[in-house]
N, C-alpha and C. Protein backbone atom coordinates (compact mmCIF):
# COMPACT_ATOMS: atom_id res chain seq x y z
N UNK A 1 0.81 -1.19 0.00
CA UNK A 1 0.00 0.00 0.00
C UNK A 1 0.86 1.26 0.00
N UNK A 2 1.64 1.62 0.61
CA UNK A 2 2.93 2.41 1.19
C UNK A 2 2.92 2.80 -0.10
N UNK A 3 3.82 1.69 -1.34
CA UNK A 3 4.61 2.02 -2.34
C UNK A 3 3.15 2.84 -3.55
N UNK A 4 2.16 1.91 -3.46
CA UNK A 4 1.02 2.72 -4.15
C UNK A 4 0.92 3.97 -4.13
N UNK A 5 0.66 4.41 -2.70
CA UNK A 5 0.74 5.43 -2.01
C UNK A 5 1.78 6.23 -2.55
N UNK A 6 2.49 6.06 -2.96
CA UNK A 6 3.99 6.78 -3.20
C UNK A 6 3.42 7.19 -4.68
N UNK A 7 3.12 6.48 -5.44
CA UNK A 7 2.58 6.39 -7.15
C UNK A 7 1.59 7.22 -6.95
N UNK A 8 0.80 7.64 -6.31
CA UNK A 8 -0.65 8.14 -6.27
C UNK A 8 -0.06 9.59 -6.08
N UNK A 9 0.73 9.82 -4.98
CA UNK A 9 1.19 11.39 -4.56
C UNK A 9 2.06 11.93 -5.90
N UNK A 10 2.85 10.81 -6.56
CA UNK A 10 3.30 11.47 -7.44
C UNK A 10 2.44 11.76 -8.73
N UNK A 11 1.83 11.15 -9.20
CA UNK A 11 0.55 11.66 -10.10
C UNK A 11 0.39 10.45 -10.61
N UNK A 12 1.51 9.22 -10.97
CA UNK A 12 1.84 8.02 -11.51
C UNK A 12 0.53 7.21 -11.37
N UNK A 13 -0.58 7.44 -11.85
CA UNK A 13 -1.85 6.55 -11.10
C UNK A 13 -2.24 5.26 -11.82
N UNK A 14 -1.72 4.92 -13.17
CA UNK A 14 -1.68 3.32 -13.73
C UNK A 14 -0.48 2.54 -13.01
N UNK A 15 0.94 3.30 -12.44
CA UNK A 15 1.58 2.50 -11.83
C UNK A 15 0.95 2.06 -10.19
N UNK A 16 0.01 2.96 -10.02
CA UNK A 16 -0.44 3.56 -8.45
C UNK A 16 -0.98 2.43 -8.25
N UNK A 17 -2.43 1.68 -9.36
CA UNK A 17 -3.20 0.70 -9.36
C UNK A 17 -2.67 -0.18 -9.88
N UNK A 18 -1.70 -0.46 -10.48
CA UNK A 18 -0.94 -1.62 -10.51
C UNK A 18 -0.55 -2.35 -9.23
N UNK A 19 0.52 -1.04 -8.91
CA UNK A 19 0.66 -1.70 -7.36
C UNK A 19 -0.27 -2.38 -5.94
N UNK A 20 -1.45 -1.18 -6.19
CA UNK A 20 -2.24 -1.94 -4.76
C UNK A 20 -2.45 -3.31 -5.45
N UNK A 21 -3.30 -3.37 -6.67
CA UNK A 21 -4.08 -4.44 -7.08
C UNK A 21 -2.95 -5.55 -6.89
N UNK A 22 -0.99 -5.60 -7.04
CA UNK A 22 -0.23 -6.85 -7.03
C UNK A 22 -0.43 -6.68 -5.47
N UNK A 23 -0.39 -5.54 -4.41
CA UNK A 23 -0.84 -5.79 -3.18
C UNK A 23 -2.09 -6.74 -2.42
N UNK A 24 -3.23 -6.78 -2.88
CA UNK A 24 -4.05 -6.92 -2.97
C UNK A 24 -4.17 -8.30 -3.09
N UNK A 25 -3.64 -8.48 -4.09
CA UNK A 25 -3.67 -9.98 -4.13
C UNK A 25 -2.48 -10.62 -2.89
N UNK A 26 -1.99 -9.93 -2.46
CA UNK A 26 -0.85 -10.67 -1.74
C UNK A 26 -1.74 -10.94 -0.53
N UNK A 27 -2.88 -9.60 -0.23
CA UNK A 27 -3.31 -9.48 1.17
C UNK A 27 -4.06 -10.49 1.57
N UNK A 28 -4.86 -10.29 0.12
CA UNK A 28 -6.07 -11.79 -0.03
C UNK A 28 -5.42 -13.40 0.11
N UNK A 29 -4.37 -13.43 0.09
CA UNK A 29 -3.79 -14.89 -0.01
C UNK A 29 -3.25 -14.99 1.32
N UNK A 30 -3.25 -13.87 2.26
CA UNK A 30 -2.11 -14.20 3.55
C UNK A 30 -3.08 -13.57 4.70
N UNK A 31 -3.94 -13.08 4.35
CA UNK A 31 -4.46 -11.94 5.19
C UNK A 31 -5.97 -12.74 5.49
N UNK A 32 -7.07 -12.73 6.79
CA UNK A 32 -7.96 -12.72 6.76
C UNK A 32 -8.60 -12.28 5.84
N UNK A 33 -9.81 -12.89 5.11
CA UNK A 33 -10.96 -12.12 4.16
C UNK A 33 -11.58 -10.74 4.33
N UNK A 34 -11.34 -10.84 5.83
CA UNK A 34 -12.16 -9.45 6.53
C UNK A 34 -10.90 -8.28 6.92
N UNK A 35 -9.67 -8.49 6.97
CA UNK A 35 -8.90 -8.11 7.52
C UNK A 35 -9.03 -6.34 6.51
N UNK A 36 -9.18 -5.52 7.76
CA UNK A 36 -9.07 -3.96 7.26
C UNK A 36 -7.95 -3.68 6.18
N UNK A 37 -6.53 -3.91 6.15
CA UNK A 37 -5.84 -3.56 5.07
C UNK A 37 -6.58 -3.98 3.64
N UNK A 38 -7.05 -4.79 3.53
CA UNK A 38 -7.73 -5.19 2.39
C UNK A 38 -8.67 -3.99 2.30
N UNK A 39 -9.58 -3.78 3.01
CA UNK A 39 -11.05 -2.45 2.98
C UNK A 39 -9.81 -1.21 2.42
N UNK A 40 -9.19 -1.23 3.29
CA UNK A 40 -7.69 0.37 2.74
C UNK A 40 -7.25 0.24 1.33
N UNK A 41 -6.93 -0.90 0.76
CA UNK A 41 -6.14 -1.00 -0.49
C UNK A 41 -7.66 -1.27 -1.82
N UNK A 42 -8.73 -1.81 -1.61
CA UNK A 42 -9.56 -1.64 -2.43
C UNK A 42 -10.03 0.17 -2.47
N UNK A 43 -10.26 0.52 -1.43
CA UNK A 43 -10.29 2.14 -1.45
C UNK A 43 -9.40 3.13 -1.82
N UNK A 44 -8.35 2.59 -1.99
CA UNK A 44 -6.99 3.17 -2.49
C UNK A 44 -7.64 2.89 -4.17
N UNK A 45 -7.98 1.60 -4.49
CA UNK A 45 -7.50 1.92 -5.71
C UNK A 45 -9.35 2.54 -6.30
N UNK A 46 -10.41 2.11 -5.69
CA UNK A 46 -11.57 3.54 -5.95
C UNK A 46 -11.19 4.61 -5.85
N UNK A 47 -10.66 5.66 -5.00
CA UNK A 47 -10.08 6.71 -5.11
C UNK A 47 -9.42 7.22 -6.45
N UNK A 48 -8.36 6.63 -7.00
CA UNK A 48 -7.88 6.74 -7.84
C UNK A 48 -8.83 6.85 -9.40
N UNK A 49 -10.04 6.04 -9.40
CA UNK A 49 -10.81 5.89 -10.50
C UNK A 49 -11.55 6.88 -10.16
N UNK A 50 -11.90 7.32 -8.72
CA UNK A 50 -13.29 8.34 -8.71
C UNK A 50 -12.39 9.69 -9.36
N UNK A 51 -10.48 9.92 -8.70
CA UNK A 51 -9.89 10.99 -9.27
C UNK A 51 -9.98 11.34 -10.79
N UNK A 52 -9.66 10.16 -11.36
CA UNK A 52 -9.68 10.31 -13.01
C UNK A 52 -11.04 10.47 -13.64
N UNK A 53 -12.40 10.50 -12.57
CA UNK A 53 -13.67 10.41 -13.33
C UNK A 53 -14.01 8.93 -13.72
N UNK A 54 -13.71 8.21 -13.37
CA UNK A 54 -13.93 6.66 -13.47
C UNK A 54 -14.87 6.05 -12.62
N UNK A 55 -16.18 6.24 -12.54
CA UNK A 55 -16.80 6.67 -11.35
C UNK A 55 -17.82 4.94 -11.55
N UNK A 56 -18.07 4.87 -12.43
CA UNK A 56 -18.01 3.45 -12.60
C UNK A 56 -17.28 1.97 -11.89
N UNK A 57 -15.76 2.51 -12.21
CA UNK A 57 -14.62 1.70 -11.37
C UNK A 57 -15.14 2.05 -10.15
N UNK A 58 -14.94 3.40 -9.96
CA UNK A 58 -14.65 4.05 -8.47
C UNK A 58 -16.10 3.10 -7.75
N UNK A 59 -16.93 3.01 -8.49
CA UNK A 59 -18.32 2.71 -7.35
C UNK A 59 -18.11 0.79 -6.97
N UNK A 60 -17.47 0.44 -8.17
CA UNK A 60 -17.28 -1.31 -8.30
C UNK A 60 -16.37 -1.52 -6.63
N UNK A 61 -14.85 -0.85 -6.64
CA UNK A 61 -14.07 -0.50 -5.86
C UNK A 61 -14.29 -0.72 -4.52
N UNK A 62 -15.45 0.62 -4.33
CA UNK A 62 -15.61 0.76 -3.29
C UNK A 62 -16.81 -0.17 -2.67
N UNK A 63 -17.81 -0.40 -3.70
CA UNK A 63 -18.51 -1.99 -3.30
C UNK A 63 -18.34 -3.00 -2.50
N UNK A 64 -16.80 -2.96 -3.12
CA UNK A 64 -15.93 -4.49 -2.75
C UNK A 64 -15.36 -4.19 -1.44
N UNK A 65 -15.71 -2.93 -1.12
CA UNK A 65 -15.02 -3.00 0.28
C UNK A 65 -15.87 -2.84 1.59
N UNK A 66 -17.13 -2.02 0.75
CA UNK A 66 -18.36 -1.96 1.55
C UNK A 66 -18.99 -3.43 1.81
N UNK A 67 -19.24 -4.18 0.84
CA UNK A 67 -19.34 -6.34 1.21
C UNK A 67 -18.43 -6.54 2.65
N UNK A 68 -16.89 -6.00 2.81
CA UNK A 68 -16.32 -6.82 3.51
C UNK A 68 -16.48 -6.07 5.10
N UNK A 69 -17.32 -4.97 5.03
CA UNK A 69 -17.50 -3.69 5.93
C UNK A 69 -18.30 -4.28 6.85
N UNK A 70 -19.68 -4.52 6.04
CA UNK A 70 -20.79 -5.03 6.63
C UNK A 70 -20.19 -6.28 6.89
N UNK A 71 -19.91 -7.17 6.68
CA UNK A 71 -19.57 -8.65 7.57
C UNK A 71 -18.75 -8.44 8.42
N UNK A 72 -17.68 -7.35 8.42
CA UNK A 72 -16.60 -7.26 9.72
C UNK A 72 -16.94 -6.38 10.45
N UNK A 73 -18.23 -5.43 10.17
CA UNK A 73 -18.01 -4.16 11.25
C UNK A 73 -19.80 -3.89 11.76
N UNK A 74 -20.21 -3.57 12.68
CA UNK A 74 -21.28 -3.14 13.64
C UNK A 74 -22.01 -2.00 12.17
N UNK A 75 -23.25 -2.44 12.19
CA UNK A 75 -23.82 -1.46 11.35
C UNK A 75 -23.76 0.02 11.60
N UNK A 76 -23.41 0.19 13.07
CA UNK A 76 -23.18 1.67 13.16
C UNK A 76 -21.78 1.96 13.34
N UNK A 77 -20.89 1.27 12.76
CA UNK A 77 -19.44 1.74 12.74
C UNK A 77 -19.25 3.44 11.83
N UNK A 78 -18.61 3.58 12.11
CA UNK A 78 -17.94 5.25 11.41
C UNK A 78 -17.32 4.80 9.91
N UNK A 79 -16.69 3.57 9.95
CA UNK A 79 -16.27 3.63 8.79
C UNK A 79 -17.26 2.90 7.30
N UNK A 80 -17.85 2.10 7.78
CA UNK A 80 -19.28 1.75 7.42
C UNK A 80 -19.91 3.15 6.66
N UNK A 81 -19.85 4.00 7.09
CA UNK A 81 -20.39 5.47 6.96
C UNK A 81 -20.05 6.46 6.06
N UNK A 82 -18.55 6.44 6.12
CA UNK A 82 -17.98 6.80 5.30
C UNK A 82 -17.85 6.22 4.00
N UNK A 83 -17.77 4.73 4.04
CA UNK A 83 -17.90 4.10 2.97
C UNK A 83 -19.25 4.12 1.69
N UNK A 84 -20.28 4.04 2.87
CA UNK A 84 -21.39 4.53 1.98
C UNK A 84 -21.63 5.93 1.70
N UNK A 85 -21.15 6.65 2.21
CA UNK A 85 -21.32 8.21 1.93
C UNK A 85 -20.72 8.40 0.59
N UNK A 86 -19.19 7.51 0.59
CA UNK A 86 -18.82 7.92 -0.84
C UNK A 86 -18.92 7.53 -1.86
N UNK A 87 -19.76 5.98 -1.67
CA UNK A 87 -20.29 5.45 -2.63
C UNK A 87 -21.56 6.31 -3.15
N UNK A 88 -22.24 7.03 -2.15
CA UNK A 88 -23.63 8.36 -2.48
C UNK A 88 -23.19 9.05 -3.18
N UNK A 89 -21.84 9.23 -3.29
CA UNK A 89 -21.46 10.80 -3.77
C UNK A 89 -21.09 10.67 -5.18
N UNK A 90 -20.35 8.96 -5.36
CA UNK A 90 -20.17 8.67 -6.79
C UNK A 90 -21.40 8.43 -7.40
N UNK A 91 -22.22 7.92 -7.10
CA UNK A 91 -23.86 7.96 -7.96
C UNK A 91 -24.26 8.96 -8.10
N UNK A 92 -24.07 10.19 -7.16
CA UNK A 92 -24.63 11.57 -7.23
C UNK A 92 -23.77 12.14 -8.22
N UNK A 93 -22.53 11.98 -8.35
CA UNK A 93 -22.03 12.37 -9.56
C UNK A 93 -22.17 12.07 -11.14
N UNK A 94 -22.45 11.02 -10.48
CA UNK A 94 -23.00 10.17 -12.48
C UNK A 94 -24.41 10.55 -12.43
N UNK A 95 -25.09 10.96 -11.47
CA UNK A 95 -26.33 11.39 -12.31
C UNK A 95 -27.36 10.27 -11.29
N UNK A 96 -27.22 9.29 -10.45
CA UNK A 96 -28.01 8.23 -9.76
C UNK A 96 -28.32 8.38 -9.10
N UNK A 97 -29.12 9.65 -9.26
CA UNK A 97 -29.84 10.46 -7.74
C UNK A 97 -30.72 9.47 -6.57
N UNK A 98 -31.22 8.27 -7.08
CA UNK A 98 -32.05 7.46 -6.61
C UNK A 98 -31.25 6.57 -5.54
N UNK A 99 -30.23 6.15 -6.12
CA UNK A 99 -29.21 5.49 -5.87
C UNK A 99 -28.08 6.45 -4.83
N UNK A 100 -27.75 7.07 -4.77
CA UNK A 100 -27.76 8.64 -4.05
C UNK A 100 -27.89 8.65 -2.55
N UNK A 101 -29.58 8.83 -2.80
CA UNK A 101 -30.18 9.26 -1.69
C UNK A 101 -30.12 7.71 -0.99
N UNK A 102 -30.59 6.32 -1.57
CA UNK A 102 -30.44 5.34 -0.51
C UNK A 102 -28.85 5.06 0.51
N UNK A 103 -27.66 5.26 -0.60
CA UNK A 103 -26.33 4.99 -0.04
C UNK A 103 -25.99 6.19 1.51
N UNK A 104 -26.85 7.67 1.17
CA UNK A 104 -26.58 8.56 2.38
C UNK A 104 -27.69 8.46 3.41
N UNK A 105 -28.68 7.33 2.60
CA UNK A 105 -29.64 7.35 3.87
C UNK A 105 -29.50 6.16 5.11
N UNK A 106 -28.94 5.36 4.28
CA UNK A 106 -27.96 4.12 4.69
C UNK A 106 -26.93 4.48 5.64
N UNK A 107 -26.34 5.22 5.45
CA UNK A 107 -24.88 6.10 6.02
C UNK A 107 -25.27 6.62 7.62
């Protein structure tokens, strides 16, 4: 994540998602299913798609991390919250006002 991280600040963002995603897979093979670095490095690489307007990716992304949210975390967790807030904000940007309002009402 670190080195992603490093790709992302510098503007480098196909090397940026290269990296989490060879991360990613490392986490998934060694790491609990639920384990938070995984929720960090799928959001690392939504971020990056919501930056470029990829809001499509960005919503898939962050999906995949919101699935592992709800099975590891208390429905009223904070980060739970955040997660759906920004999944609201990418539908609100493409236009999925419907879709929108359930993800911040959820939140």
């Amino acid at each position: 994540n670190k080195l992603g991280n490093l790709f992302y600040e510098q503007g480098d963002f196909d090397l940026a998602i290269e990296t989490y995603k060879t991360g990613l897979k490392v986490e998934q093979a060694v790491l609990d299913p639920f384990h938070p670095n995984i929720v960090v490095t799928l959001t690392n690489i939504g971020q990056i798609h919501k930056h470029r307007g990829e809001l499509d990716y960005a919503i898939h992304w962050y999906t995949e991390a919101l699935h592992i949210q709800r099975r590891a975390l208390s429905a009223n967790h904070a980060g739970l919250a955040v997660t759906l807030s920004t999944i609201g904000l990418l539908h609100y940007q493409r236009g999925s006002f419907s879709q929108a309002l359930d993800m911040y009402q959820e939140a």
